[in-house]
PDB file of N, CA and C in Angstrom:
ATOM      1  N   UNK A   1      94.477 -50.227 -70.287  1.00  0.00           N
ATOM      2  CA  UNK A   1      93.471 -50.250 -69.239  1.00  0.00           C
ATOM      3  C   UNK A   1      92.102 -49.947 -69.828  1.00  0.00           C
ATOM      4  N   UNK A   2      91.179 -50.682 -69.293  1.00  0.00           N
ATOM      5  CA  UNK A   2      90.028 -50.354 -69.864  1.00  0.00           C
ATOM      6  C   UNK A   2      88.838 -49.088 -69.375  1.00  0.00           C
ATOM      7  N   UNK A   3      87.914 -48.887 -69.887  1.00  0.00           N
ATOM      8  CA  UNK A   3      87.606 -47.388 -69.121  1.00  0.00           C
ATOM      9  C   UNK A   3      86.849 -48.172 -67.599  1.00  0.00           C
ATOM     10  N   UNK A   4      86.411 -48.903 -67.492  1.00  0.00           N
ATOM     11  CA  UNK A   4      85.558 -48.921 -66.165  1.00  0.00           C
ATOM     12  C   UNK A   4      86.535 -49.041 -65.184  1.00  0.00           C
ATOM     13  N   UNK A   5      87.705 -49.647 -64.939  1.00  0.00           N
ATOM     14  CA  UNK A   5      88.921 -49.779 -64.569  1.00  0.00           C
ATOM     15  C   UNK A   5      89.444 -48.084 -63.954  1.00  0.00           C
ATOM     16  N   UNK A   6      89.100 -47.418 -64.995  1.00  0.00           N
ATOM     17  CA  UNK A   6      89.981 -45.908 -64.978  1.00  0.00           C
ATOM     18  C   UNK A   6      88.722 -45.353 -64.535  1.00  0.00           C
ATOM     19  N   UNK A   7      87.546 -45.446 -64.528  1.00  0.00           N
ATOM     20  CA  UNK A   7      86.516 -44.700 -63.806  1.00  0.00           C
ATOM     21  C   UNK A   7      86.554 -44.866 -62.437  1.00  0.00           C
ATOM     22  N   UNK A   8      86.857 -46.254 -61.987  1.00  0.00           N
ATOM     23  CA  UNK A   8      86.931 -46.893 -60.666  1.00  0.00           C
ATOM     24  C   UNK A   8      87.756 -46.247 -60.230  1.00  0.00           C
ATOM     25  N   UNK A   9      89.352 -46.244 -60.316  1.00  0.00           N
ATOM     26  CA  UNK A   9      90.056 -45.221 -59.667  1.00  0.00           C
ATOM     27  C   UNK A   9      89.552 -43.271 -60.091  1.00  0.00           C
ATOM     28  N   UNK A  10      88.867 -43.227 -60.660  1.00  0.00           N
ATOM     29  CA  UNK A  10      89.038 -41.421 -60.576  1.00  0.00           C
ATOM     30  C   UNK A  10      87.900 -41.332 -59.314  1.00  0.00           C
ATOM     31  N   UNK A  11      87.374 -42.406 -59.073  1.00  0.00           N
ATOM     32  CA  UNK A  11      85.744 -42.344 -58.274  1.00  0.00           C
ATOM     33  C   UNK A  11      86.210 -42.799 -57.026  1.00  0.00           C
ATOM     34  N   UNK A  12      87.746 -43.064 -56.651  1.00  0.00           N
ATOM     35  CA  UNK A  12      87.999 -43.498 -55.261  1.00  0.00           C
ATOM     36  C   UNK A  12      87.779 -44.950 -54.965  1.00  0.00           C
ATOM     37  N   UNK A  13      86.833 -46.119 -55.220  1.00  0.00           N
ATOM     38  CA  UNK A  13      86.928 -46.695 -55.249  1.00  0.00           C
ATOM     39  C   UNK A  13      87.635 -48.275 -55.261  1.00  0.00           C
ATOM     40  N   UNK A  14      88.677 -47.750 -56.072  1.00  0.00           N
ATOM     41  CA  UNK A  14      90.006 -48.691 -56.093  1.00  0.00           C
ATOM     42  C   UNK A  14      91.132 -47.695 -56.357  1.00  0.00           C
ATOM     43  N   UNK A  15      92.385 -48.496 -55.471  1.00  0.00           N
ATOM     44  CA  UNK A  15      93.751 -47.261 -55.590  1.00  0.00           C
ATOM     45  C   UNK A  15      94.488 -48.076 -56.399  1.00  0.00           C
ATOM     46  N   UNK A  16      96.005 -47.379 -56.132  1.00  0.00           N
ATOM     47  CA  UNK A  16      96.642 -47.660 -57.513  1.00  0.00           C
ATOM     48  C   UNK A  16      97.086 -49.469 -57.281  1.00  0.00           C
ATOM     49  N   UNK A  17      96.607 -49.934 -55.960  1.00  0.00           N
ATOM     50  CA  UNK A  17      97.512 -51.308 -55.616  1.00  0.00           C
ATOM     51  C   UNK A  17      96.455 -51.995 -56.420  1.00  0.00           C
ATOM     52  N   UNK A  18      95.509 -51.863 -56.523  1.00  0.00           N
ATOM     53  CA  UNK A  18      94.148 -52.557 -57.279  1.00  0.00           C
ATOM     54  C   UNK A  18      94.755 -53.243 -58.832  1.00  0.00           C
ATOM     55  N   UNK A  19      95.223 -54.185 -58.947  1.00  0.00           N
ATOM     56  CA  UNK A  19      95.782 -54.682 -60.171  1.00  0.00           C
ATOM     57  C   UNK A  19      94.576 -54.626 -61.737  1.00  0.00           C
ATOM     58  N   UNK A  20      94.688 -54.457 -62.432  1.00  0.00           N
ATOM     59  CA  UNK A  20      93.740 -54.749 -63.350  1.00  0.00           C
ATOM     60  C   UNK A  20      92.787 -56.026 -63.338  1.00  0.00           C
ATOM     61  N   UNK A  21      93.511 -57.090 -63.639  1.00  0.00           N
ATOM     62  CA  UNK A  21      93.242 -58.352 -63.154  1.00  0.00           C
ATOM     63  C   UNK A  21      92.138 -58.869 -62.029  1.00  0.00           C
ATOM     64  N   UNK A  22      92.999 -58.017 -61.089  1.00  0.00           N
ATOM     65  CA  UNK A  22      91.820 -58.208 -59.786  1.00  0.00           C
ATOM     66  C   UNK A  22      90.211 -57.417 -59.697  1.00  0.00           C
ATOM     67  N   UNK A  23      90.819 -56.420 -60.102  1.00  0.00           N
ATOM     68  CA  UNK A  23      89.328 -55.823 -60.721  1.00  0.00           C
ATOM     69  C   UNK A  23      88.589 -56.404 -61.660  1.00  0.00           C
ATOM     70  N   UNK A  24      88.928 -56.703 -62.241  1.00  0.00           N
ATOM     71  CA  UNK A  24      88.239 -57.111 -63.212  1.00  0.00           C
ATOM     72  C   UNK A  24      87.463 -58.841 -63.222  1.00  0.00           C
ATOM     73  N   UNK A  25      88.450 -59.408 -62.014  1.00  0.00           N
ATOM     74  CA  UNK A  25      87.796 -60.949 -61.882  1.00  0.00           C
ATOM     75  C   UNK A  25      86.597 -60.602 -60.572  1.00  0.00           C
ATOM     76  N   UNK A  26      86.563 -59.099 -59.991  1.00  0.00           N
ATOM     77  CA  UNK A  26      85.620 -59.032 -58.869  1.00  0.00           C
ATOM     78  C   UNK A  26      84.498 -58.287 -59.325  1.00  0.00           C
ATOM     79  N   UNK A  27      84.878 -57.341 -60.694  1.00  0.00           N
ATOM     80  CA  UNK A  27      83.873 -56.132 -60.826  1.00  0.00           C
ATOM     81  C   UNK A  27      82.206 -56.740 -61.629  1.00  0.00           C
ATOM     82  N   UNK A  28      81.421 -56.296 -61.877  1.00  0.00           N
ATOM     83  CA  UNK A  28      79.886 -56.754 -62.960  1.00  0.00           C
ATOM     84  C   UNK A  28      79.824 -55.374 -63.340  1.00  0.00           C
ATOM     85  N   UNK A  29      80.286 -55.481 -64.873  1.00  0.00           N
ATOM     86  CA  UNK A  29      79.816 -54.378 -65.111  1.00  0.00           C
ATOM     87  C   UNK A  29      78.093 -54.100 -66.213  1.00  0.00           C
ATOM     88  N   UNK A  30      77.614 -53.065 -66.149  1.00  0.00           N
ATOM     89  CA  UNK A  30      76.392 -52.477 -66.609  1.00  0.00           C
ATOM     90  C   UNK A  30      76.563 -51.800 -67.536  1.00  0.00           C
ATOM     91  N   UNK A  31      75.156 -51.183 -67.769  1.00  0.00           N
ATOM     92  CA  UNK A  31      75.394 -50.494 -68.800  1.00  0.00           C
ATOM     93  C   UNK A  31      75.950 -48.956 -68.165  1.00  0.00           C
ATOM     94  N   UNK A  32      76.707 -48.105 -68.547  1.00  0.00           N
ATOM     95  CA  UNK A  32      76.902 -46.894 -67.742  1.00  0.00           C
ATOM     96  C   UNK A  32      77.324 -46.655 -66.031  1.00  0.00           C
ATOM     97  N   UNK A  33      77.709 -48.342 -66.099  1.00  0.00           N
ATOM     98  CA  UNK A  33      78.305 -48.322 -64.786  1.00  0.00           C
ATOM     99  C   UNK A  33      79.065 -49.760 -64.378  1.00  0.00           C
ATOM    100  N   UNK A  34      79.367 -50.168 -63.664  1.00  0.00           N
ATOM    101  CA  UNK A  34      80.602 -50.949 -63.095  1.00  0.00           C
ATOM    102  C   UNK A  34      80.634 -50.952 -61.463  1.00  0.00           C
ATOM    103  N   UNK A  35      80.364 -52.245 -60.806  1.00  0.00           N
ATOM    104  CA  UNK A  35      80.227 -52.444 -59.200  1.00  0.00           C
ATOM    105  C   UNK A  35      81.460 -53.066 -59.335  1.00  0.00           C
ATOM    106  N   UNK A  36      82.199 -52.812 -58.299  1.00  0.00           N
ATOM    107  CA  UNK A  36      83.008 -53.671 -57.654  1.00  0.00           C
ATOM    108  C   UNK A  36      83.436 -53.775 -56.023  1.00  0.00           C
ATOM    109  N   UNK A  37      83.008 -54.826 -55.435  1.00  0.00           N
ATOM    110  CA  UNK A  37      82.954 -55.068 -53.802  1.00  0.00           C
ATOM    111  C   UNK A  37      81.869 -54.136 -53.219  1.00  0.00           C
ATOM    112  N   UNK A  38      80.830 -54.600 -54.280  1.00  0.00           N
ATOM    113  CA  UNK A  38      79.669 -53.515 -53.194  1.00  0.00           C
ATOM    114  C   UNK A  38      79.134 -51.916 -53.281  1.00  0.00           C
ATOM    115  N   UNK A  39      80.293 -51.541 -54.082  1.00  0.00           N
ATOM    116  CA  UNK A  39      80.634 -49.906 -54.792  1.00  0.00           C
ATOM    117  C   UNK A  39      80.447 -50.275 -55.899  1.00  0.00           C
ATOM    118  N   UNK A  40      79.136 -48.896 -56.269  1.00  0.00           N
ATOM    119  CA  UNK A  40      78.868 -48.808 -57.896  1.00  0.00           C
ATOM    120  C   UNK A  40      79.517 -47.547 -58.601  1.00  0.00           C
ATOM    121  N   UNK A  41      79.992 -47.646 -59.490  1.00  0.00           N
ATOM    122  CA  UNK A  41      80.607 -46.208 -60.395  1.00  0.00           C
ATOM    123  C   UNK A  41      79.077 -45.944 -61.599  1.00  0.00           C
ATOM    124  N   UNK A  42      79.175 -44.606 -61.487  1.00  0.00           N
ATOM    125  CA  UNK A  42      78.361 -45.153 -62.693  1.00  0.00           C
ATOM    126  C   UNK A  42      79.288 -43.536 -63.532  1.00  0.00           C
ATOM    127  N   UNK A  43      79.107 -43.351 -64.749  1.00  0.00           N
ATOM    128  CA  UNK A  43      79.575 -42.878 -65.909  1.00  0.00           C
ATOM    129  C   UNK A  43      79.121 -42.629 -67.015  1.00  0.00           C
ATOM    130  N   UNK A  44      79.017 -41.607 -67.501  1.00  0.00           N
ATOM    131  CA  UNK A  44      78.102 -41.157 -68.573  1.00  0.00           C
ATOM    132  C   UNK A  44      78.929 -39.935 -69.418  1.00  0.00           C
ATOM    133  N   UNK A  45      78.408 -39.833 -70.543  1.00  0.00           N
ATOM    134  CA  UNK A  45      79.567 -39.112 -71.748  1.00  0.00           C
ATOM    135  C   UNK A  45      78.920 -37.402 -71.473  1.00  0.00           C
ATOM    136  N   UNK A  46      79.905 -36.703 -71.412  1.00  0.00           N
ATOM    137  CA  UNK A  46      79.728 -34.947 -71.637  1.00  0.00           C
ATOM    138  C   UNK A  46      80.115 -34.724 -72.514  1.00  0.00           C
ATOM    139  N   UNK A  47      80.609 -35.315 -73.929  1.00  0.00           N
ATOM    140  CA  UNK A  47      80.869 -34.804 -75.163  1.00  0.00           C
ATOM    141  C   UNK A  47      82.634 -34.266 -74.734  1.00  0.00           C
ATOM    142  N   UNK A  48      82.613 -34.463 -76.151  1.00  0.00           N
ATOM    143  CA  UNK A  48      84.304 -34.084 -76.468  1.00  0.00           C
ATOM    144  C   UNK A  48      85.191 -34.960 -75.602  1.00  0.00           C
ATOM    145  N   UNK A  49      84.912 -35.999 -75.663  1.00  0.00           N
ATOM    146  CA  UNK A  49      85.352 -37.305 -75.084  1.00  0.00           C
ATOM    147  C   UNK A  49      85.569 -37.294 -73.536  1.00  0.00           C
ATOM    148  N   UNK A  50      85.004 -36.467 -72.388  1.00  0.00           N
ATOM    149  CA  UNK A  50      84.735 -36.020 -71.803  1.00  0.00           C
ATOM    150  C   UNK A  50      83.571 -36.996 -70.569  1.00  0.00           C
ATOM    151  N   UNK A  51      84.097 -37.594 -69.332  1.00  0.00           N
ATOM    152  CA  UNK A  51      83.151 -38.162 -69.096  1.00  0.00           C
ATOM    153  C   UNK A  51      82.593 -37.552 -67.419  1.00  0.00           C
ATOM    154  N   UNK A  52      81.551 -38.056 -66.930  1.00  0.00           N
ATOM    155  CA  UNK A  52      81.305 -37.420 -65.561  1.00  0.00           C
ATOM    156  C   UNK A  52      81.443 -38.861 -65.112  1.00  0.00           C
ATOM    157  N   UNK A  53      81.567 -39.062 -63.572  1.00  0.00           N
ATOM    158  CA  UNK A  53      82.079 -40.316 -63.249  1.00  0.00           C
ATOM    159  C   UNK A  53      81.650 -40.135 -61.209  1.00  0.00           C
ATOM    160  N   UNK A  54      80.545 -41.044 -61.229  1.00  0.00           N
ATOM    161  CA  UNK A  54      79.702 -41.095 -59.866  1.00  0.00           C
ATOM    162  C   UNK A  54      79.542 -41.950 -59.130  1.00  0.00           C
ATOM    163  N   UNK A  55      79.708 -42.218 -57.735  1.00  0.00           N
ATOM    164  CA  UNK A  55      79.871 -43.068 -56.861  1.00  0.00           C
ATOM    165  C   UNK A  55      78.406 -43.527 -56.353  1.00  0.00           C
ATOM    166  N   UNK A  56      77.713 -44.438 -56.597  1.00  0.00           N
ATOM    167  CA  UNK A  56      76.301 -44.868 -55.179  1.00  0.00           C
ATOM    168  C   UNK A  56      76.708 -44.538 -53.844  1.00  0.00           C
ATOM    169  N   UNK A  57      76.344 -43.886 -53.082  1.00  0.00           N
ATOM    170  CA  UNK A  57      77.004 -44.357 -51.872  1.00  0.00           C
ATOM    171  C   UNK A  57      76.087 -45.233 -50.961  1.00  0.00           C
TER     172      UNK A  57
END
């Protein structure tokens, strides 16, 4: 799985029925972030591989 994929679900956004696939033929991703259906994640590094992970609302 790729990380914007795994940010999307920790951010609520998409649940577990959300196939990879399908995300990924709907999502645009950015730099430090990833929309999909209208919902933006965005994501940024806290060190020690460690990320924070934020919804637009």
């Amino acid at each position: 799985m790729n990380f914007s994929y795994r940010a999307a679900r920790k951010a609520g956004v998409i649940d577990n029925n959300t196939s990879v696939e399908e995300f990924y033929k709907n999502a645009k991703e950015g730099n430090g972030s990833v929309t999909y259906k209208g919902q933006t994640v965005y994501y940024k590094a806290n060190g020690n591989g460690q990320y924070q992970v934020t919804t637009a609302k």
